[in-house]
Protein backbone atom coordinates (compact mmCIF):
# COMPACT_ATOMS: atom_id res chain seq x y z
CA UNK A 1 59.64 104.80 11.70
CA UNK A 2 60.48 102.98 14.86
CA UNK A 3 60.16 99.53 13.24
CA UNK A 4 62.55 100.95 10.09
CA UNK A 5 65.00 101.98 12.31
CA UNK A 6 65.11 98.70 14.33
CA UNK A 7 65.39 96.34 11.09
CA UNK A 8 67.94 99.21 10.73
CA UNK A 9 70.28 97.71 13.42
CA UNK A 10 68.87 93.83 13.68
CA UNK A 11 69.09 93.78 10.06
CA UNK A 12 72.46 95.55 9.13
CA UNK A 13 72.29 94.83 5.73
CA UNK A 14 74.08 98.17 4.97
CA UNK A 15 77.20 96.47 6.96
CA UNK A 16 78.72 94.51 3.22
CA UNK A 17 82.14 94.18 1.62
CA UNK A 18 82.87 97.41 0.59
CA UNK A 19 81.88 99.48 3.52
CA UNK A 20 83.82 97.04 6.12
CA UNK A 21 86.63 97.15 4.01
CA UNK A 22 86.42 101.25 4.32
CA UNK A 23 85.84 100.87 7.98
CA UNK A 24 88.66 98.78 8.67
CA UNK A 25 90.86 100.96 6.88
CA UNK A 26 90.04 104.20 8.48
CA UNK A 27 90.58 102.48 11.43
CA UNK A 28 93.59 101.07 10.64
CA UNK A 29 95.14 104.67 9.87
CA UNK A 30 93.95 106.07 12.50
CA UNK A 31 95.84 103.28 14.96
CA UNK A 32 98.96 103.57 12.66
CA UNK A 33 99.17 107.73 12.94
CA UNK A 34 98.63 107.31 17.16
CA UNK A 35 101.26 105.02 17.63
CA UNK A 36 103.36 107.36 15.36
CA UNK A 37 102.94 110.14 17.14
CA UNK A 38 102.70 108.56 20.78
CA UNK A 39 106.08 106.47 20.30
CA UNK A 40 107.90 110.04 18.87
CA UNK A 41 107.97 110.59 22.03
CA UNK A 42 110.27 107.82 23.46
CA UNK A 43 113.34 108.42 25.21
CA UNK A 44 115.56 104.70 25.06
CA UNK A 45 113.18 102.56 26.52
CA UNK A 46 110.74 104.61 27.91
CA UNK A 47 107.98 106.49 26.36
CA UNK A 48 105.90 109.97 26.63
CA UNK A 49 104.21 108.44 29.98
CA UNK A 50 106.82 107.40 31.56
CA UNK A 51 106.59 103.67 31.20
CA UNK A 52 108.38 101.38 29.85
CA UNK A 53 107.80 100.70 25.93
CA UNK A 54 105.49 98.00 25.58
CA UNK A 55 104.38 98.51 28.42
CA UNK A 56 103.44 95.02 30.71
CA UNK A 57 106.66 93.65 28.49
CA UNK A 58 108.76 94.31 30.78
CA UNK A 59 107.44 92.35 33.73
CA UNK A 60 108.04 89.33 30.85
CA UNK A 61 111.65 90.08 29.96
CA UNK A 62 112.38 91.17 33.86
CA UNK A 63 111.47 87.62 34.86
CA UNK A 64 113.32 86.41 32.08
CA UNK A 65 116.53 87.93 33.17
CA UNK A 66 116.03 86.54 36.69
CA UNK A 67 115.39 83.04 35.17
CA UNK A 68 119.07 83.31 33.77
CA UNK A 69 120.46 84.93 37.03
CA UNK A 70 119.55 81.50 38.93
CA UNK A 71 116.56 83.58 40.72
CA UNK A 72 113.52 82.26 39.36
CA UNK A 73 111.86 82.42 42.44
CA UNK A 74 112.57 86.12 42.60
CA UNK A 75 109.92 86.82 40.04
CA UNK A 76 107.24 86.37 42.54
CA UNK A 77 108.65 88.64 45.24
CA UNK A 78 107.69 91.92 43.98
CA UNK A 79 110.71 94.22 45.43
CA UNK A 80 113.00 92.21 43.26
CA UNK A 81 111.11 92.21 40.51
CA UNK A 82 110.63 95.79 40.35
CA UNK A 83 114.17 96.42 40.64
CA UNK A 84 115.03 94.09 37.47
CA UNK A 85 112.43 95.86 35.77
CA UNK A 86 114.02 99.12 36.72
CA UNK A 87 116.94 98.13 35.59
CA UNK A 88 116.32 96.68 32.45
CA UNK A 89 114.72 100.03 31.28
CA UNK A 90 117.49 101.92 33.02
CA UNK A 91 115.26 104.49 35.10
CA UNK A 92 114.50 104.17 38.43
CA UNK A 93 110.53 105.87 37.90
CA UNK A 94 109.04 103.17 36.12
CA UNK A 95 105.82 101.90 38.09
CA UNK A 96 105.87 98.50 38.26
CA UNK A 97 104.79 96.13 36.07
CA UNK A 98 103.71 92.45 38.25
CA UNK A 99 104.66 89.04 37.51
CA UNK A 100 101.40 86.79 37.61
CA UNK A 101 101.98 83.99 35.62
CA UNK A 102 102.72 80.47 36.65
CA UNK A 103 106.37 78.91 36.62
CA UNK A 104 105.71 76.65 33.22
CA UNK A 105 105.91 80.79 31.22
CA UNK A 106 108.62 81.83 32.61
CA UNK A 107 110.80 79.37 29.58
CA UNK A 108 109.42 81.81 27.68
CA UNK A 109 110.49 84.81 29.45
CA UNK A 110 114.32 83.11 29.74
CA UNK A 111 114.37 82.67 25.99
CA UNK A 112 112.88 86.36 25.40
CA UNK A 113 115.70 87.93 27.34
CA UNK A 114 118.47 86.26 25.42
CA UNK A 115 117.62 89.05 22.59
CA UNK A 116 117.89 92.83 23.71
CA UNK A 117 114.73 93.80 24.69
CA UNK A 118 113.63 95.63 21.70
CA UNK A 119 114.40 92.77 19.96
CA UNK A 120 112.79 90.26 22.08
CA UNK A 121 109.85 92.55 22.37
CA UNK A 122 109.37 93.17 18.33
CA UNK A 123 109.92 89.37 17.93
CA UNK A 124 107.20 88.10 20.22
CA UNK A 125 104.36 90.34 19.16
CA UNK A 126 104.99 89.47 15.37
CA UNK A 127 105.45 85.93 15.99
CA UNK A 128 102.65 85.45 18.13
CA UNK A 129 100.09 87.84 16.02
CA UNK A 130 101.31 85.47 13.09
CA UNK A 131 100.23 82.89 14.87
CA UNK A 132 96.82 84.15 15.71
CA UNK A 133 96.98 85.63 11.86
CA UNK A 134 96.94 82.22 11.22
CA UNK A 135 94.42 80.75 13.26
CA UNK A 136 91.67 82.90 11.70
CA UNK A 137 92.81 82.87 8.41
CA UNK A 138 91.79 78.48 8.49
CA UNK A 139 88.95 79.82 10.37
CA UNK A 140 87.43 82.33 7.35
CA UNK A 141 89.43 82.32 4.70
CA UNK A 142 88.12 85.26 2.82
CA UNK A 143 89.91 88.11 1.05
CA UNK A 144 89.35 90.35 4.19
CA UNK A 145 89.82 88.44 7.04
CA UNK A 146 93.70 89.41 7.60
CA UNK A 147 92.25 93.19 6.81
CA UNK A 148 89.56 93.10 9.18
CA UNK A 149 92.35 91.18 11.93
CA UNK A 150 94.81 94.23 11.25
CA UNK A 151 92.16 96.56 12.03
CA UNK A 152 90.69 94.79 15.02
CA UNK A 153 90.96 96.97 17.94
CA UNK A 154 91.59 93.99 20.08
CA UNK A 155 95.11 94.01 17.85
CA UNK A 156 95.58 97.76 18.66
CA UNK A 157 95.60 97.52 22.53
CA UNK A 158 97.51 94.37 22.47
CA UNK A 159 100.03 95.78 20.55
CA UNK A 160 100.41 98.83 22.73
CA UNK A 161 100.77 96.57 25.99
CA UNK A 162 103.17 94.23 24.61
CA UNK A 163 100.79 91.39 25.75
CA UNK A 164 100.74 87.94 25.31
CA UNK A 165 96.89 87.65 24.23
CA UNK A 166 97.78 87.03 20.75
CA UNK A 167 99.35 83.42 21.92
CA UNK A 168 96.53 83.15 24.27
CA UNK A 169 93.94 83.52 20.96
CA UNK A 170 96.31 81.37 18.81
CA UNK A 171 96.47 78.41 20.96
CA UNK A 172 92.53 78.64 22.03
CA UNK A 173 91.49 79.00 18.34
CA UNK A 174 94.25 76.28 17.50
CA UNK A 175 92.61 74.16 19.46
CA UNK A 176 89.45 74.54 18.46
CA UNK A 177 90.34 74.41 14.97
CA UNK A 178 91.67 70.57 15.80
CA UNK A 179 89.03 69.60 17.92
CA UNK A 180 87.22 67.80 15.47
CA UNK A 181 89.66 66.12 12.96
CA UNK A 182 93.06 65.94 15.11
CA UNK A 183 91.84 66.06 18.96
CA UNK A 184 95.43 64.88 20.05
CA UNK A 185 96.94 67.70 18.48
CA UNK A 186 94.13 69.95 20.10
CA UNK A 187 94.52 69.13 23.71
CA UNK A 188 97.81 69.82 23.43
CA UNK A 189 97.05 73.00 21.87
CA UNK A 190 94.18 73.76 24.83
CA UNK A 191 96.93 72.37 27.39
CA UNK A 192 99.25 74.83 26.60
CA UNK A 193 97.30 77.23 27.51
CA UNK A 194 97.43 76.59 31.43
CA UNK A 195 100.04 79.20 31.56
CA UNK A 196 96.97 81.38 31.72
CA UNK A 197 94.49 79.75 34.18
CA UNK A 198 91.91 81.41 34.50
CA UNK A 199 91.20 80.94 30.73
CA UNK A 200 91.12 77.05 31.54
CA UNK A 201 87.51 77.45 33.75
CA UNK A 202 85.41 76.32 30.92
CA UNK A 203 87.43 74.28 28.43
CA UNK A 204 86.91 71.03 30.24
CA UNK A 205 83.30 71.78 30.72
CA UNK A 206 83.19 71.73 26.90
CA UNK A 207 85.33 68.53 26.05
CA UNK A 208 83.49 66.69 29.03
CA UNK A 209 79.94 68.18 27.42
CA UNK A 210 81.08 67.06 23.88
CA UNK A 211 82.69 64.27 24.87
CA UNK A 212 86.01 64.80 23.23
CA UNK A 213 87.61 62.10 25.87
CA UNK A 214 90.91 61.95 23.42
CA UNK A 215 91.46 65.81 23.69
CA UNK A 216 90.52 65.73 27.70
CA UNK A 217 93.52 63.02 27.94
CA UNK A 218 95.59 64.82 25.68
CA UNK A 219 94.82 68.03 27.13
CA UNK A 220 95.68 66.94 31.03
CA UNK A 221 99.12 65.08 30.07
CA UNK A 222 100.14 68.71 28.52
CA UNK A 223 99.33 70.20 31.53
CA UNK A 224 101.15 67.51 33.65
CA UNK A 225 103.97 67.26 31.46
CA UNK A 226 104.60 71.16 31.69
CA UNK A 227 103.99 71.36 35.46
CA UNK A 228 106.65 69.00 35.71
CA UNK A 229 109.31 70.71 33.38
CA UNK A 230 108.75 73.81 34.89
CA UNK A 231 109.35 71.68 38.74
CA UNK A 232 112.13 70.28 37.51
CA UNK A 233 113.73 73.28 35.64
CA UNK A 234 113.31 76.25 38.25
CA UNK A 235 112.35 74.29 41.37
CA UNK A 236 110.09 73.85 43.86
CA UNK A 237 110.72 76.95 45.60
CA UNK A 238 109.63 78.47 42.64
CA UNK A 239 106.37 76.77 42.13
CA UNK A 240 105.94 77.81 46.34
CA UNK A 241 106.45 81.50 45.35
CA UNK A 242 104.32 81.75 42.55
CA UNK A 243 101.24 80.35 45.56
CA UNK A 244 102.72 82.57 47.67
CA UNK A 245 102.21 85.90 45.68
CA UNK A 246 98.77 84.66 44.51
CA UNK A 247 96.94 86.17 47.74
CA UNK A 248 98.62 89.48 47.54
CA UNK A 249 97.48 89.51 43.81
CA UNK A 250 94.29 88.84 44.74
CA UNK A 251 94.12 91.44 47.45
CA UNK A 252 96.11 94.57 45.30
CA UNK A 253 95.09 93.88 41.84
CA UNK A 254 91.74 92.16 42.33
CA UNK A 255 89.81 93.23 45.17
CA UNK A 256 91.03 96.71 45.20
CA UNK A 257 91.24 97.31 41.78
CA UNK A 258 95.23 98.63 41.51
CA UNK A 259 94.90 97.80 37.70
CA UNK A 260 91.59 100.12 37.47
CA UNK A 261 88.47 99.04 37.06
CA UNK A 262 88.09 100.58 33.37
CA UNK A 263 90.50 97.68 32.63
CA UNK A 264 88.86 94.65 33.86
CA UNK A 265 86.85 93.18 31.46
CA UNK A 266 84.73 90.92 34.12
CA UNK A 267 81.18 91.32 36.18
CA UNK A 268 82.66 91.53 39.75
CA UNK A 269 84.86 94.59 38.38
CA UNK A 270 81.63 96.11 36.79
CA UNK A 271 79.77 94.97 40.27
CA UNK A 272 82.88 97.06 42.40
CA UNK A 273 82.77 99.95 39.76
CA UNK A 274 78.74 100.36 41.13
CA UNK A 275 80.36 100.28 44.51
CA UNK A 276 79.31 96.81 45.80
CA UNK A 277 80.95 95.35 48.43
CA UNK A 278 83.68 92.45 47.98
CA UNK A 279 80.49 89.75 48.79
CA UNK A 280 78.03 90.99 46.60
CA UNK A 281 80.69 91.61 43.51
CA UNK A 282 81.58 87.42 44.33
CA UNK A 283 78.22 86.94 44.46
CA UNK A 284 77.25 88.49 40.67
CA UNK A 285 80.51 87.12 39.28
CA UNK A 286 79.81 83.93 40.72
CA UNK A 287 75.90 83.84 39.21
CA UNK A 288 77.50 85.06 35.27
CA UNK A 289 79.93 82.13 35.76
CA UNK A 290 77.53 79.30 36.35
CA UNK A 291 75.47 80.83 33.66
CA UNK A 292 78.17 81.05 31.01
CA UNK A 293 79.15 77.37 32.17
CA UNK A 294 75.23 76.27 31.88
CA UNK A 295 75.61 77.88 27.80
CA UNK A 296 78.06 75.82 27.33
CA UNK A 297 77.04 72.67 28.41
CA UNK A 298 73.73 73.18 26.67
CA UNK A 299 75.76 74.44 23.37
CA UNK A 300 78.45 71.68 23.41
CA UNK A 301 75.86 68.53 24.56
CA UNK A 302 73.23 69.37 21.49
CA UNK A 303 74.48 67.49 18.38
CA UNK A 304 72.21 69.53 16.40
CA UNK A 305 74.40 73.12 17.38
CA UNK A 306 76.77 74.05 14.22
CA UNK A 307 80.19 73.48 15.58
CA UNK A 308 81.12 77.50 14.97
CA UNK A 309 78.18 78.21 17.04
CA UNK A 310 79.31 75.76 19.53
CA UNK A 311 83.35 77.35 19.26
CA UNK A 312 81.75 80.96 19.48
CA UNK A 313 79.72 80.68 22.54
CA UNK A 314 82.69 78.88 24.46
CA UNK A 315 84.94 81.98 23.74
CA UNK A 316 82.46 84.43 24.75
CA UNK A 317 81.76 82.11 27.87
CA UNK A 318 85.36 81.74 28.76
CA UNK A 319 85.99 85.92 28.84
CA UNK A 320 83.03 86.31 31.09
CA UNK A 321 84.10 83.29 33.38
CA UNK A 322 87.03 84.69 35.25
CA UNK A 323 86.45 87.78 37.74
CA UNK A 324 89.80 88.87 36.25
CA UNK A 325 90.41 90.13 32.50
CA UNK A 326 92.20 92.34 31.35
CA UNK A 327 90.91 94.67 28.03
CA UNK A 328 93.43 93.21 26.08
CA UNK A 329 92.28 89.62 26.79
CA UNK A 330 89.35 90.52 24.45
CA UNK A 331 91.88 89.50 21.18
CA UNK A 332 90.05 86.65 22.22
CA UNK A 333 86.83 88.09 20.64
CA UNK A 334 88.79 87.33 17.01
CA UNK A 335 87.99 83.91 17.13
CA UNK A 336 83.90 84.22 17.59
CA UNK A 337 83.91 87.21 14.99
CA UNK A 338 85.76 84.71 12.37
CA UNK A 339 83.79 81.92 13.04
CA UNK A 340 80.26 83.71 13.16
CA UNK A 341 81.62 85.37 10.02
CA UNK A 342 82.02 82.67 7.78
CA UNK A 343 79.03 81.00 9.42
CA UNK A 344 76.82 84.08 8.08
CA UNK A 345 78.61 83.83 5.04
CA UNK A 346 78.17 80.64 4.12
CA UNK A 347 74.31 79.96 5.76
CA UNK A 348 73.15 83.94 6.13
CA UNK A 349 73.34 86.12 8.92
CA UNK A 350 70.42 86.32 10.98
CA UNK A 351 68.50 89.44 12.99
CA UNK A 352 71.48 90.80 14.93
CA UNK A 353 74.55 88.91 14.22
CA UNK A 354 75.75 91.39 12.15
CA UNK A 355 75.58 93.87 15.13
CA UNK A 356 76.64 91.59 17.34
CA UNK A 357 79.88 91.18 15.20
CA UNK A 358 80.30 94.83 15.13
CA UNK A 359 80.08 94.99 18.71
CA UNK A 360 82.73 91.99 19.86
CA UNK A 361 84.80 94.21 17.12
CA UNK A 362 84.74 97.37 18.41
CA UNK A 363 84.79 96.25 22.70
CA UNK A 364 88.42 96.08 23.15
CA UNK A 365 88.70 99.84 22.13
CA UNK A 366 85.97 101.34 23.97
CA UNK A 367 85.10 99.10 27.18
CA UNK A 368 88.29 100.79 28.77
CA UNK A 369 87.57 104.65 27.06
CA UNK A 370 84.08 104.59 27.80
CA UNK A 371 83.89 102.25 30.94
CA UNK A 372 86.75 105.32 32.43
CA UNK A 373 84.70 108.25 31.18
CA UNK A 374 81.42 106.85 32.82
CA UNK A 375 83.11 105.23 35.65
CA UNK A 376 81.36 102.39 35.50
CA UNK A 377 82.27 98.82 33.73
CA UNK A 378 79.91 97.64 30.90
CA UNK A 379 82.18 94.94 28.97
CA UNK A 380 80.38 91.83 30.67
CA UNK A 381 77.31 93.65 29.77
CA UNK A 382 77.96 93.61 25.87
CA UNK A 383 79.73 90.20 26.09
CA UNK A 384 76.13 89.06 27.70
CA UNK A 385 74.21 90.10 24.90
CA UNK A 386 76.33 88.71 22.05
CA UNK A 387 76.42 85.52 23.98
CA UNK A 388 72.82 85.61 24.17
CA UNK A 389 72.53 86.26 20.26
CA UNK A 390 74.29 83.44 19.20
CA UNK A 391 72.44 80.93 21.41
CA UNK A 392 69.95 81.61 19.61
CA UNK A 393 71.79 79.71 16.98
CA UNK A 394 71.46 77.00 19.37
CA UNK A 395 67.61 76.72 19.89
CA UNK A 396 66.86 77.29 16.30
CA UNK A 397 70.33 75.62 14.13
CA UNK A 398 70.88 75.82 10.68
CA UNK A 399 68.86 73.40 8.57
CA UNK A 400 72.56 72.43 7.31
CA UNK A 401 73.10 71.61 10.69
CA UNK A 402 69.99 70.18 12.25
């Protein structure tokens, strides 16, 4: 009995077409009647919480607005910020929503608040999720891929924060996509995404480890190239600002967990959650880091490692890099599910993919539910064990691929 229920889970041969069709539809409803009934309950720009409507939006547009006031620099300083966010929304409650990102995204925000901010808001989640839609479409292009993308929960809680992990996913896949035929065209794609550092820990480790030299150069005159617009457009006192505000980020949002712990998606929030001191929670992150960045060099240096494998394990590596990440961050996830997918597809799913699919699926929507109700964090936990099933892909390749 044991044994049948185990081939029961490793096996998951009960997981085909028809049933994740159903699944992904049930869930889909189910996301479409919430945000029905929670957004019933806005008042202009503000919903049934009290915040703003998408959410972490605002601290976007707010910077955006200073950007065209001549006050770039202002997005750093968090008083000023907060009272251009105010503003914007037109009530004076709103908590506040911070400004982290460096100088080269805030053309972005300028261009965003040219629209009204409904506008600018609708506009940027459909073009980006397009984007993304995209991305995994060249990835597995199979009559249920934009289905099962709909119905990601990752899509759900990005959606409801008016985040910017959809771009984040569409540029990372992009470039991963590229890597092999157009590697130009990639690092530019990868470079781009150094308006998000701490998604950029791993990425060279891979295109050193592969040696993908064209996409490394490629990749570092993008970043140069927008570090220098950004200096030249908004200043150097802006560029000082943003390193300025980087310690009391660190200190408010990090180390004492403002955001919440349920949120953060990384090992030294699930290390604090246990109640380990600042050291010790450095300590463990540090240790998951150098082992996520030891997966990847062993995934990307082995010729013999199908290149989804390879693209899989550096996005599960990347979201357990960083001590910070945020549950929406996990859109990310999209990319390994697609490629795995059509991987399986094509070659066969072996003991435990299937599950492990089901469970980079369904994290987004219950690492933050479940992590709050239990008080502790277990996202690095699951992201650990599907980065563990697919180097197994590694050790023992396809015979396609070996």
């Amino acid at each position: 009995m044991a044994a049948a229920r185990l081939a029961f889970l490793s096996r998951a041969d009960w997981l085909d077409r028809r049933r994740v069709r159903d699944y992904c539809l049930i869930f889909l409803a189910v996301f479409l009647a919430t945000a029905i009934w929670f957004h019933a309950g806005t008042t202009g720009l503000v919903d049934r919480r009290g915040q703003p409507v998408g959410t972490d939006f605002i601290n976007v547009y707010a910077a955006g607005v200073m950007v065209g006031r001549g006050d770039a620099p202002g997005a750093y300083r968090y008083t000023r910020h907060h009272l251009v966010e105010r503003e914007v929304v037109g009530d004076a409650r709103i908590p506040y929503f911070g400004w982290h990102y460096p100088p080269m995204f805030l053309g972005v925000a300028w261009l965003l608040a040219q629209m009204p901010y409904a506008t600018a808001l609708a506009l940027y989640l459909a073009v980006t999720f397009a984007l993304l839609a995209l991305v995994v479409w060249r990835i597995a292009p199979h009559p249920l891929t934009l289905l099962v993308l709909l119905a990601f929960p990752g899509t759900f809680v990005n959606l409801g924060h008016g985040q910017n992990a959809f771009l984040t996913a569409a540029l990372l896949g992009g470039g991963l996509l590229l890597l092999e035929r157009r590697p130009i065209a990639a690092g530019v794609l990868l470079g781009l995404l150094s308006y998000k550092p701490q998604f950029g820990l791993l990425i060279p480790v891979a295109l050193l480890a592969g040696l993908h030299v064209r996409a490394i150069l490629a990749a570092t005159a993008t970043v140069a190239a927008v570090c220098l617009a950004s200096l030249g457009l908004f200043g150097a006192e802006t560029w000082q600002a943003f390193f300025a505000s980087t310690a009391l980020t660190q200190d408010i949002i990090l180390e004492q967990g403002a955001t919440g712990w349920e949120k953060i998606q990384s090992s030294f929030s699930m290390a604090r959650s246990l109640g380990a001191p600042l050291p010790l929670a450095y300590g463990v992150q540090f240790g998951v880091t150098a082992l996520a960045t030891l997966a990847v060099v062993w995934t990307w240096w082995r010729s013999g490692a199908d290149y989804a494998v390879k693209a899989s394990v550096l996005c599960v590596a990347i979201l357990l890099s960083p001590p910070y990440l945020l549950d929406y961050d996990l859109v990310v996830l999209a990319l390994p599910i697609a490629f795995m997918a059509a991987l399986g597809v094509r070659d066969g799913f072996r003991d435990w993919e299937r599950m492990a699919l089901v469970a980079a699926w369904l994290l987004p929507i219950v690492s933050r539910g479940v992590g709050g109700a239990i008080g502790v964090q277990f996202g690095p936990v699951v992201l650990a064990a599907i980065l563990l099933v697919l180097l197994r892909r590694v050790r023992k390749p396809t015979r396609a691929a070996a």
